[in-house]
N, C-alpha and C. Protein backbone atom coordinates (compact mmCIF):
# COMPACT_ATOMS: atom_id res chain seq x y z
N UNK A 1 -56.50 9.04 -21.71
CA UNK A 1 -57.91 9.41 -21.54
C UNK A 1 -58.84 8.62 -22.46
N UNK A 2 -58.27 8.12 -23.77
CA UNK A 2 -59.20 7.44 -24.80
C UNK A 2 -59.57 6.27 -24.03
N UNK A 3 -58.69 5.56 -23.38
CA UNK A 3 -59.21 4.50 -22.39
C UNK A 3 -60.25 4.94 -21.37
N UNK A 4 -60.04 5.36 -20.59
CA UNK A 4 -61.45 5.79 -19.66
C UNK A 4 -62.69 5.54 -20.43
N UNK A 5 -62.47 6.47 -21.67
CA UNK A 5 -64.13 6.13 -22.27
C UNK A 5 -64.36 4.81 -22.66
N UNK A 6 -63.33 4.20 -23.54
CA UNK A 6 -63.60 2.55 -23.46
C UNK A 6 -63.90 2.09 -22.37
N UNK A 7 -63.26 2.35 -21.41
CA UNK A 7 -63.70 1.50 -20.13
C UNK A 7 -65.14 1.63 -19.69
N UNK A 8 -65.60 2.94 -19.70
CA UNK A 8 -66.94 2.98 -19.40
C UNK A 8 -68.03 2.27 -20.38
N UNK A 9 -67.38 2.59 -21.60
CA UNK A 9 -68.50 2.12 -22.50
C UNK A 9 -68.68 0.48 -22.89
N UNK A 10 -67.63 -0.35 -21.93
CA UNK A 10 -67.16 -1.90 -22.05
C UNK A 10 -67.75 -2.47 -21.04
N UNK A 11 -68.07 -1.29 -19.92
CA UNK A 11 -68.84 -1.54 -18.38
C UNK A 11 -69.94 -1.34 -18.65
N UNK A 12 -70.61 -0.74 -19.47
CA UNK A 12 -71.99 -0.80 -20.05
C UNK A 12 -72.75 -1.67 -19.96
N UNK A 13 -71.62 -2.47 -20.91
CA UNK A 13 -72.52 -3.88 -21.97
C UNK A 13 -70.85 -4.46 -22.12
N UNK A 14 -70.36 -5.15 -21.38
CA UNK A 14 -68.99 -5.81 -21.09
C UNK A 14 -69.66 -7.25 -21.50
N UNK A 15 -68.87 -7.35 -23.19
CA UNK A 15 -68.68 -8.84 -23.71
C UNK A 15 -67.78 -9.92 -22.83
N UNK A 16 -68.14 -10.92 -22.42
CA UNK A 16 -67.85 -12.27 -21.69
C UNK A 16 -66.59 -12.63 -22.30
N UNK A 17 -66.62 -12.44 -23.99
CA UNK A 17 -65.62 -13.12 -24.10
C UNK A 17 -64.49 -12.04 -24.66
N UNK A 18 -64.36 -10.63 -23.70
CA UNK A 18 -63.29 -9.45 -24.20
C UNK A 18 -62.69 -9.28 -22.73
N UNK A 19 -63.03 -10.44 -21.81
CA UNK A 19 -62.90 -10.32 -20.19
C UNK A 19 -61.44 -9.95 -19.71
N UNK A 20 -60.42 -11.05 -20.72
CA UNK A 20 -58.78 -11.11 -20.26
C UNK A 20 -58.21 -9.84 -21.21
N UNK A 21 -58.99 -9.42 -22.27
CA UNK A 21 -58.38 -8.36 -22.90
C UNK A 21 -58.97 -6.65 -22.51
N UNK A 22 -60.09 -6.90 -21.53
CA UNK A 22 -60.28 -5.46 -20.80
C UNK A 22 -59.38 -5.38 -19.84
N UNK A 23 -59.70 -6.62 -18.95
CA UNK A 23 -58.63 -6.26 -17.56
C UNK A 23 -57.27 -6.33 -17.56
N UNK A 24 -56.31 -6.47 -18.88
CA UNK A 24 -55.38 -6.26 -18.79
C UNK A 24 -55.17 -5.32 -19.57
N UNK A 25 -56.00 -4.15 -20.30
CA UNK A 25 -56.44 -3.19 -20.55
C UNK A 25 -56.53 -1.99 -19.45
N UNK A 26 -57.21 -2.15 -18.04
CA UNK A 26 -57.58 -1.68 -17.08
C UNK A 26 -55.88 -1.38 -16.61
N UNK A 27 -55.19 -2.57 -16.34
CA UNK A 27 -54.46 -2.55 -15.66
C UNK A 27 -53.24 -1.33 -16.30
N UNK A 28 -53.07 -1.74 -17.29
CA UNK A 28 -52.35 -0.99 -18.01
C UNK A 28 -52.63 0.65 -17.44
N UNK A 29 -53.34 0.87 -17.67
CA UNK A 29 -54.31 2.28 -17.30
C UNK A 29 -54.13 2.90 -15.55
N UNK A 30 -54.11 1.72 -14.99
CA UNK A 30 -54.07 2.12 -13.51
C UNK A 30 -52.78 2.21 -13.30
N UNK A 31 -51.92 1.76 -13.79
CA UNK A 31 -50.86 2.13 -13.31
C UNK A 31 -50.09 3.52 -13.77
N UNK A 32 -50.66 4.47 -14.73
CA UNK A 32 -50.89 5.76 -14.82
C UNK A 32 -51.53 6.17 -13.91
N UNK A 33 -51.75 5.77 -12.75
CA UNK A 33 -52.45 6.81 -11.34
C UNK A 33 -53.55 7.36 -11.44
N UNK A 34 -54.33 6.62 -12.05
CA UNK A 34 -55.73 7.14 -12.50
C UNK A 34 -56.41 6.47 -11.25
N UNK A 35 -57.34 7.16 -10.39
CA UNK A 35 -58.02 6.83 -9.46
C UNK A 35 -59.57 6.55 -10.06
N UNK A 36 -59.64 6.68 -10.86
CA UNK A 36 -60.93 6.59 -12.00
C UNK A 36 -60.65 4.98 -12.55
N UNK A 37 -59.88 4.65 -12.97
CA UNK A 37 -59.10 3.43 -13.65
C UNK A 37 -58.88 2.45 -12.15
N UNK A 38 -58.78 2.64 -11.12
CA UNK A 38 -58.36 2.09 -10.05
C UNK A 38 -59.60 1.63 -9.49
N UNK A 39 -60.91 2.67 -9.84
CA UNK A 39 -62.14 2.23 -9.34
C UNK A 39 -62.80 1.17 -10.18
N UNK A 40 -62.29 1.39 -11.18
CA UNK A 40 -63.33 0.36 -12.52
C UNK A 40 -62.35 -0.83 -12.33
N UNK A 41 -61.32 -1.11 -11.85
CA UNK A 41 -60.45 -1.76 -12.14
C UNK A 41 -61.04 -2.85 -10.78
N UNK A 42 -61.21 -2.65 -9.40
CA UNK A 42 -61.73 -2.95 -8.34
C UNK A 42 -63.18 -3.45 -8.50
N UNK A 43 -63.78 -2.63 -9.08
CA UNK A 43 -65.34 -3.08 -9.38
C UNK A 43 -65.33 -4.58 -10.51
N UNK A 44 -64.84 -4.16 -11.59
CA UNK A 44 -64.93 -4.91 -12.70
C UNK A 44 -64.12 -6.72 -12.10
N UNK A 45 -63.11 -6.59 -10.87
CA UNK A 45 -62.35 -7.82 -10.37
C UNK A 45 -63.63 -8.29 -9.45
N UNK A 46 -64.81 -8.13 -9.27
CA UNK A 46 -66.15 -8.26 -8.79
C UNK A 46 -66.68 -9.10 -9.95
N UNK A 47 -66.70 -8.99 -10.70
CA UNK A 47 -67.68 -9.28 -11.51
C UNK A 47 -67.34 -10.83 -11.63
């Protein structure tokens, strides 16, 4: 759960250069079955 809030608060104001160390951050996270983590994870591969 401590991740979720990082994640939101990285989607805020998401530093350019923390890019390869969120999304393999994210990933980590989604694969705990978080459908919350699965959405930021989809959005954020947008960016």
């Amino acid at each position: 759960m401590p991740r979720l809030v990082l994640s939101r608060r990285q989607l805020g104001n998401w530093p350019p250069y923390a890019t390869t160390t969120y999304r393999a951050s994210v990933t980590v996270t989604a694969k705990s079955n978080n459908p919350i983590d699965e959405v930021i994870e989809g959005i954020y591969q947008l960016l």
